[in-house]
C-alpha atoms as a PDB file:
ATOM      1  CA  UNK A   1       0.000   0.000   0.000  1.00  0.00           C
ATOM      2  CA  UNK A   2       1.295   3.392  -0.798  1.00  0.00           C
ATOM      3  CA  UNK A   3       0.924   6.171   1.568  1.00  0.00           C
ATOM      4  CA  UNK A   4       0.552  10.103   1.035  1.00  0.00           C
ATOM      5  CA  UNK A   5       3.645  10.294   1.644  1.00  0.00           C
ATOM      6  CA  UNK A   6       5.121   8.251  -0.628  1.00  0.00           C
ATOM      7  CA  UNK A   7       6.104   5.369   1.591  1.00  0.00           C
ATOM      8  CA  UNK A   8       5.338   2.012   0.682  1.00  0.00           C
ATOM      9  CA  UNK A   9       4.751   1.114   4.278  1.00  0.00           C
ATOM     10  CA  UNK A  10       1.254  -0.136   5.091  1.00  0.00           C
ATOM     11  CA  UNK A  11      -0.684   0.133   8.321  1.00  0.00           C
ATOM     12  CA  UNK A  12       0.960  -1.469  11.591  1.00  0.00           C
ATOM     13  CA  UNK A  13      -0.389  -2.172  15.004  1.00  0.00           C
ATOM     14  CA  UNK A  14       1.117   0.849  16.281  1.00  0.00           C
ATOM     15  CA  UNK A  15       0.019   2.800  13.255  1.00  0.00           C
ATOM     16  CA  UNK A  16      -3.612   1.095  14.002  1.00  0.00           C
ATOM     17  CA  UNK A  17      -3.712   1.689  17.575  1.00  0.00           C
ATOM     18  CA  UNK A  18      -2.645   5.331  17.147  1.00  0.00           C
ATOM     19  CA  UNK A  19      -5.572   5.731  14.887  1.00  0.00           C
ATOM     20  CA  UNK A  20      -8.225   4.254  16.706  1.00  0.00           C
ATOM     21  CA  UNK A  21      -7.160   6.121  19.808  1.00  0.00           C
ATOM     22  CA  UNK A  22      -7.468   9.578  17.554  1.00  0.00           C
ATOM     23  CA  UNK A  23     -10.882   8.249  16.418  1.00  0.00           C
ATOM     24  CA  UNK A  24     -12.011   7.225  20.186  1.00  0.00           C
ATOM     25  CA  UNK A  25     -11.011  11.282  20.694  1.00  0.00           C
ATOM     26  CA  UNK A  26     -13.296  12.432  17.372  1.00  0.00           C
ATOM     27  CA  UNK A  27     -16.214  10.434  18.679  1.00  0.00           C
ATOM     28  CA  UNK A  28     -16.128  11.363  21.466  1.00  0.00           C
ATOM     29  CA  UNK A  29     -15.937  15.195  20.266  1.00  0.00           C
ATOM     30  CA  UNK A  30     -18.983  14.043  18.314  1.00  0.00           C
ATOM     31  CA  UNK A  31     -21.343  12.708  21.409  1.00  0.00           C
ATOM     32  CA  UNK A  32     -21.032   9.480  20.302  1.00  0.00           C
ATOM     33  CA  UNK A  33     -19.231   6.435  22.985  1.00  0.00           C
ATOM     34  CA  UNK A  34     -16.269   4.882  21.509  1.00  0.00           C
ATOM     35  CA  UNK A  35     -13.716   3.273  22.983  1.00  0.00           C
ATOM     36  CA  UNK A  36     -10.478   0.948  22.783  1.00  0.00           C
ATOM     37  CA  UNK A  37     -10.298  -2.631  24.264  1.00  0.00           C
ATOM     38  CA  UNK A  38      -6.865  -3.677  25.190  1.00  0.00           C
ATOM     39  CA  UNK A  39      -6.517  -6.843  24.961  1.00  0.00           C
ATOM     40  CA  UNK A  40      -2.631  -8.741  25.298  1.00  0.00           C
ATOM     41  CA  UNK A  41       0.986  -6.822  25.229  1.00  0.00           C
ATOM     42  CA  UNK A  42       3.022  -7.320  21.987  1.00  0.00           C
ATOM     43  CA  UNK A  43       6.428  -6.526  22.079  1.00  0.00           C
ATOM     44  CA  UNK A  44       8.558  -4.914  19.694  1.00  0.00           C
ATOM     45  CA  UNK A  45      12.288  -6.256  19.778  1.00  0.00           C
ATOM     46  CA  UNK A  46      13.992  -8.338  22.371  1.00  0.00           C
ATOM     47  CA  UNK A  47      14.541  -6.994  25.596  1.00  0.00           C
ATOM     48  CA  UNK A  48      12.408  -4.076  24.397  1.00  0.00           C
ATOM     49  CA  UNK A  49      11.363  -2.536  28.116  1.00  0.00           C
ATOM     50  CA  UNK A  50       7.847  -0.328  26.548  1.00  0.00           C
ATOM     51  CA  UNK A  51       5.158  -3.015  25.504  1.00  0.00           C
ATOM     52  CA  UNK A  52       2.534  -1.577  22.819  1.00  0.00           C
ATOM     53  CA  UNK A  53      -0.777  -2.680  23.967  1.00  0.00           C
ATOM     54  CA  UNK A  54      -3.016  -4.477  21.007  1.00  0.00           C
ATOM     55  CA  UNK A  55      -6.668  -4.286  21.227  1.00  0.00           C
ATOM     56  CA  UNK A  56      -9.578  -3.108  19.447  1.00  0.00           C
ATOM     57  CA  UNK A  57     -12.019  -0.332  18.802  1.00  0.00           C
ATOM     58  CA  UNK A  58     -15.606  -0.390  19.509  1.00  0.00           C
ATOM     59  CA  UNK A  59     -18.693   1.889  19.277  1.00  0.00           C
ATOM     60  CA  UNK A  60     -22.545   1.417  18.853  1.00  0.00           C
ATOM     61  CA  UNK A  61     -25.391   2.454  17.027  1.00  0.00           C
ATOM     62  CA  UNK A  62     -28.970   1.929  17.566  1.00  0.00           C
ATOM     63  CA  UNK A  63     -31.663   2.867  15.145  1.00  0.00           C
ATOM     64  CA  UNK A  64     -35.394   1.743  14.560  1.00  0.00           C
ATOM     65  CA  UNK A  65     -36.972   0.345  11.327  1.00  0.00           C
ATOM     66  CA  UNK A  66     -40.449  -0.213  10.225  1.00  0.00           C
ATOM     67  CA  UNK A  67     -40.528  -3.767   9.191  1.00  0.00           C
ATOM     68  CA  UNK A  68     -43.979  -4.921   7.741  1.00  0.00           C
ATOM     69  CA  UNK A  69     -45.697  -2.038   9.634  1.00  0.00           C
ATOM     70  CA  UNK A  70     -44.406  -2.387  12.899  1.00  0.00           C
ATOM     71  CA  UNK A  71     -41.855  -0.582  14.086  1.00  0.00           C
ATOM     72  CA  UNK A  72     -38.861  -2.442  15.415  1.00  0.00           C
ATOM     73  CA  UNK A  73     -35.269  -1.201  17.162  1.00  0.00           C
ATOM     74  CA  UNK A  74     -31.913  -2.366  15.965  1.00  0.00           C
ATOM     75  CA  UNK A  75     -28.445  -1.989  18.136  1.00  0.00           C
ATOM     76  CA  UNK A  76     -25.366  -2.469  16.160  1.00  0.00           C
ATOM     77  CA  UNK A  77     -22.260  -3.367  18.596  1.00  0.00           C
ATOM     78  CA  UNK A  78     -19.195  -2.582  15.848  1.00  0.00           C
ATOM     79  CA  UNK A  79     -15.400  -3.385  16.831  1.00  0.00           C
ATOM     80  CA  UNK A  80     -12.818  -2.928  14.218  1.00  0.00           C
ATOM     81  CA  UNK A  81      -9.899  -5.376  14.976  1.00  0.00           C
ATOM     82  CA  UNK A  82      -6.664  -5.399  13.655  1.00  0.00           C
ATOM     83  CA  UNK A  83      -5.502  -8.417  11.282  1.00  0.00           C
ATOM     84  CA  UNK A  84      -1.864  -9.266  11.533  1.00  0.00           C
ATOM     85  CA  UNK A  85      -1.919 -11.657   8.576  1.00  0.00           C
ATOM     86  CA  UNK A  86      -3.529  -9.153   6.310  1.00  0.00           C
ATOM     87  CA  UNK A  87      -2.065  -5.886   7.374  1.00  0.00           C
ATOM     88  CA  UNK A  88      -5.645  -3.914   7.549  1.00  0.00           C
ATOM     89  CA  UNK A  89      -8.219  -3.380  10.242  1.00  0.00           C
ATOM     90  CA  UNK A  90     -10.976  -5.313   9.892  1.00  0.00           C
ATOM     91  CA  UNK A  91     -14.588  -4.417  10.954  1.00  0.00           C
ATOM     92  CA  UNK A  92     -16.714  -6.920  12.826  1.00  0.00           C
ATOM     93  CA  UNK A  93     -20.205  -6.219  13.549  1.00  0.00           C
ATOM     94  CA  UNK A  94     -23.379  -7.648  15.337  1.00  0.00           C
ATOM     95  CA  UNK A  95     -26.897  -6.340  14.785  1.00  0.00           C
ATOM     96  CA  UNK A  96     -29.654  -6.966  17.618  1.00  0.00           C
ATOM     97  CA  UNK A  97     -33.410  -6.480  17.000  1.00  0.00           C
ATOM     98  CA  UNK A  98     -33.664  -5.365  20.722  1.00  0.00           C
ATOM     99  CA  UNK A  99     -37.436  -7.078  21.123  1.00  0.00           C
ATOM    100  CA  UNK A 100     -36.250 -10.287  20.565  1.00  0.00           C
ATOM    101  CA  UNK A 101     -32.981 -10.342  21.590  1.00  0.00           C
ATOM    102  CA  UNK A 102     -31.761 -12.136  18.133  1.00  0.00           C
ATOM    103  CA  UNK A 103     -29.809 -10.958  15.050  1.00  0.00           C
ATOM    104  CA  UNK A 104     -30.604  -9.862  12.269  1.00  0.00           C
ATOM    105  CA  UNK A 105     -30.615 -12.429   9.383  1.00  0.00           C
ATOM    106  CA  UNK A 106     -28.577 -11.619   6.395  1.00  0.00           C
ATOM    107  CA  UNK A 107     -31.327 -10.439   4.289  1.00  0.00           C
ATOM    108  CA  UNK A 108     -32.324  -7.419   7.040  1.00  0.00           C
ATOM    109  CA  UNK A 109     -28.339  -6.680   7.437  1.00  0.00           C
ATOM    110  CA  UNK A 110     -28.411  -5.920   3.663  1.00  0.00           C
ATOM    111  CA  UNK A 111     -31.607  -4.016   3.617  1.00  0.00           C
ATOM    112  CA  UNK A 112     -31.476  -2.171   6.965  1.00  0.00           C
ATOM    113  CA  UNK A 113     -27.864  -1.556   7.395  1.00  0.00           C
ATOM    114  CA  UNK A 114     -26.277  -1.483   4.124  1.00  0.00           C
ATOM    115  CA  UNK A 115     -26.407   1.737   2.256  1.00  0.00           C
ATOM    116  CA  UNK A 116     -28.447   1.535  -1.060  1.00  0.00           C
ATOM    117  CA  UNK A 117     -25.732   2.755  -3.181  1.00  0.00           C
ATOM    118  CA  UNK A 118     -23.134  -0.527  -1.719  1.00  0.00           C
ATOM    119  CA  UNK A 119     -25.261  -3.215  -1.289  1.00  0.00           C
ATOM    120  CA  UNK A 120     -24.627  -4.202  -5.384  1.00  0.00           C
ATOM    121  CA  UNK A 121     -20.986  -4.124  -5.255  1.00  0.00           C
ATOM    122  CA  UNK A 122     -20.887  -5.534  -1.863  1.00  0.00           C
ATOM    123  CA  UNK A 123     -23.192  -9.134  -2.579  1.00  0.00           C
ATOM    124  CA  UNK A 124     -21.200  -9.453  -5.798  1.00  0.00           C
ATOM    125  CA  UNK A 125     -17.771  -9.769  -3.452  1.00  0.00           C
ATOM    126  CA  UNK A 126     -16.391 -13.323  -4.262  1.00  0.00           C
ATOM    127  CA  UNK A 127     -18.615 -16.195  -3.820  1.00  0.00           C
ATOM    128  CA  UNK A 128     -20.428 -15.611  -0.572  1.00  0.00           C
ATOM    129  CA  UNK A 129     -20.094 -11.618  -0.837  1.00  0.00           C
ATOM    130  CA  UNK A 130     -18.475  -9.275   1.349  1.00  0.00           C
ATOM    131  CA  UNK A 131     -20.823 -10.027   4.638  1.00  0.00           C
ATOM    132  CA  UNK A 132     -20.575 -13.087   6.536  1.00  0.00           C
ATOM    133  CA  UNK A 133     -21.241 -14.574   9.933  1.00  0.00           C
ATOM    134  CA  UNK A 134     -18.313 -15.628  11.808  1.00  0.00           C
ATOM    135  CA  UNK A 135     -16.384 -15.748  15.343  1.00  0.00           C
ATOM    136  CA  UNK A 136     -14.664 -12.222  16.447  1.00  0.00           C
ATOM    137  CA  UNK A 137     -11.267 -12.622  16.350  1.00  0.00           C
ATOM    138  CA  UNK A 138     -10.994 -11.154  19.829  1.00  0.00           C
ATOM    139  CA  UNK A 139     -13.642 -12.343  21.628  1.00  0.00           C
ATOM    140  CA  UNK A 140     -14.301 -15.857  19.948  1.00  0.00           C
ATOM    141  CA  UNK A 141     -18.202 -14.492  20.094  1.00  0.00           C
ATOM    142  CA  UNK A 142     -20.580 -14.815  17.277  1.00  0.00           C
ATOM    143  CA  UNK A 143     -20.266 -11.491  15.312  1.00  0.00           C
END
């Protein structure tokens, strides 16, 4: 990946954490919660005395829908994690229909949280498309 600056040197955990900490702040600013999860001490170097603290960032969102007349509320818990093997953050996600305590199906992600002008480009991502269910990285939780 090339940066603005001309480097060729892609995102790090450093790089990752520094950014997530800087987005915590504009959040924040915003009046929205955010906040970052440590999670184990990674070490830089042997002998290296400062650990750098890996974890994850994590905010939510909560909007309601009307599904088939009825109106219905949805809470999106988002963390965005990031990958060692692939070099990028990586956004996991878990929508709630609060009433019944169960998420939403992959259908209702598409059409209640997916922006109109994505959700093309997005289902046509390899063979399953670019959603899927999974375990969090993190957290080993459904997500």
């Amino acid at each position: 990946m090339m940066l603005s600056d001309g480097s060729g040197a892609g995102f790090t955990a450093e790089s990752f954490r520094s950014a997530s900490l800087a987005l915590v702040q504009a959040y924040r600013l915003a009046g929205t919660e955010a906040r970052w999860t440590p999670t184990s001490p990674v070490f830089f170097g042997f002998g290296e005395s400062n650990a750098m603290v890996s974890g994850y960032l994590s905010t939510q969102r909560a909007f309601s829908t009307s599904e088939e007349l009825q109106l219905r509320n949805v809470t999106i818990d988002y963390h965005i994690i990031f990958s060692d093997s692939w070099q990028v953050p990586v956004l996991y996600f878990s929508p709630i229909w609060d009433d019944a305590q169960e998420p939403l199906s992959l259908e209702e992600v598409y059409t209640f949280v997916v922006e109109t002008n994505s959700k093309e480009a997005l289902r046509d991502i390899g063979v399953l498309g670019g959603i899927s269910h999974g375990v969090h990285f993190v957290t080993f939780n459904g997500f």
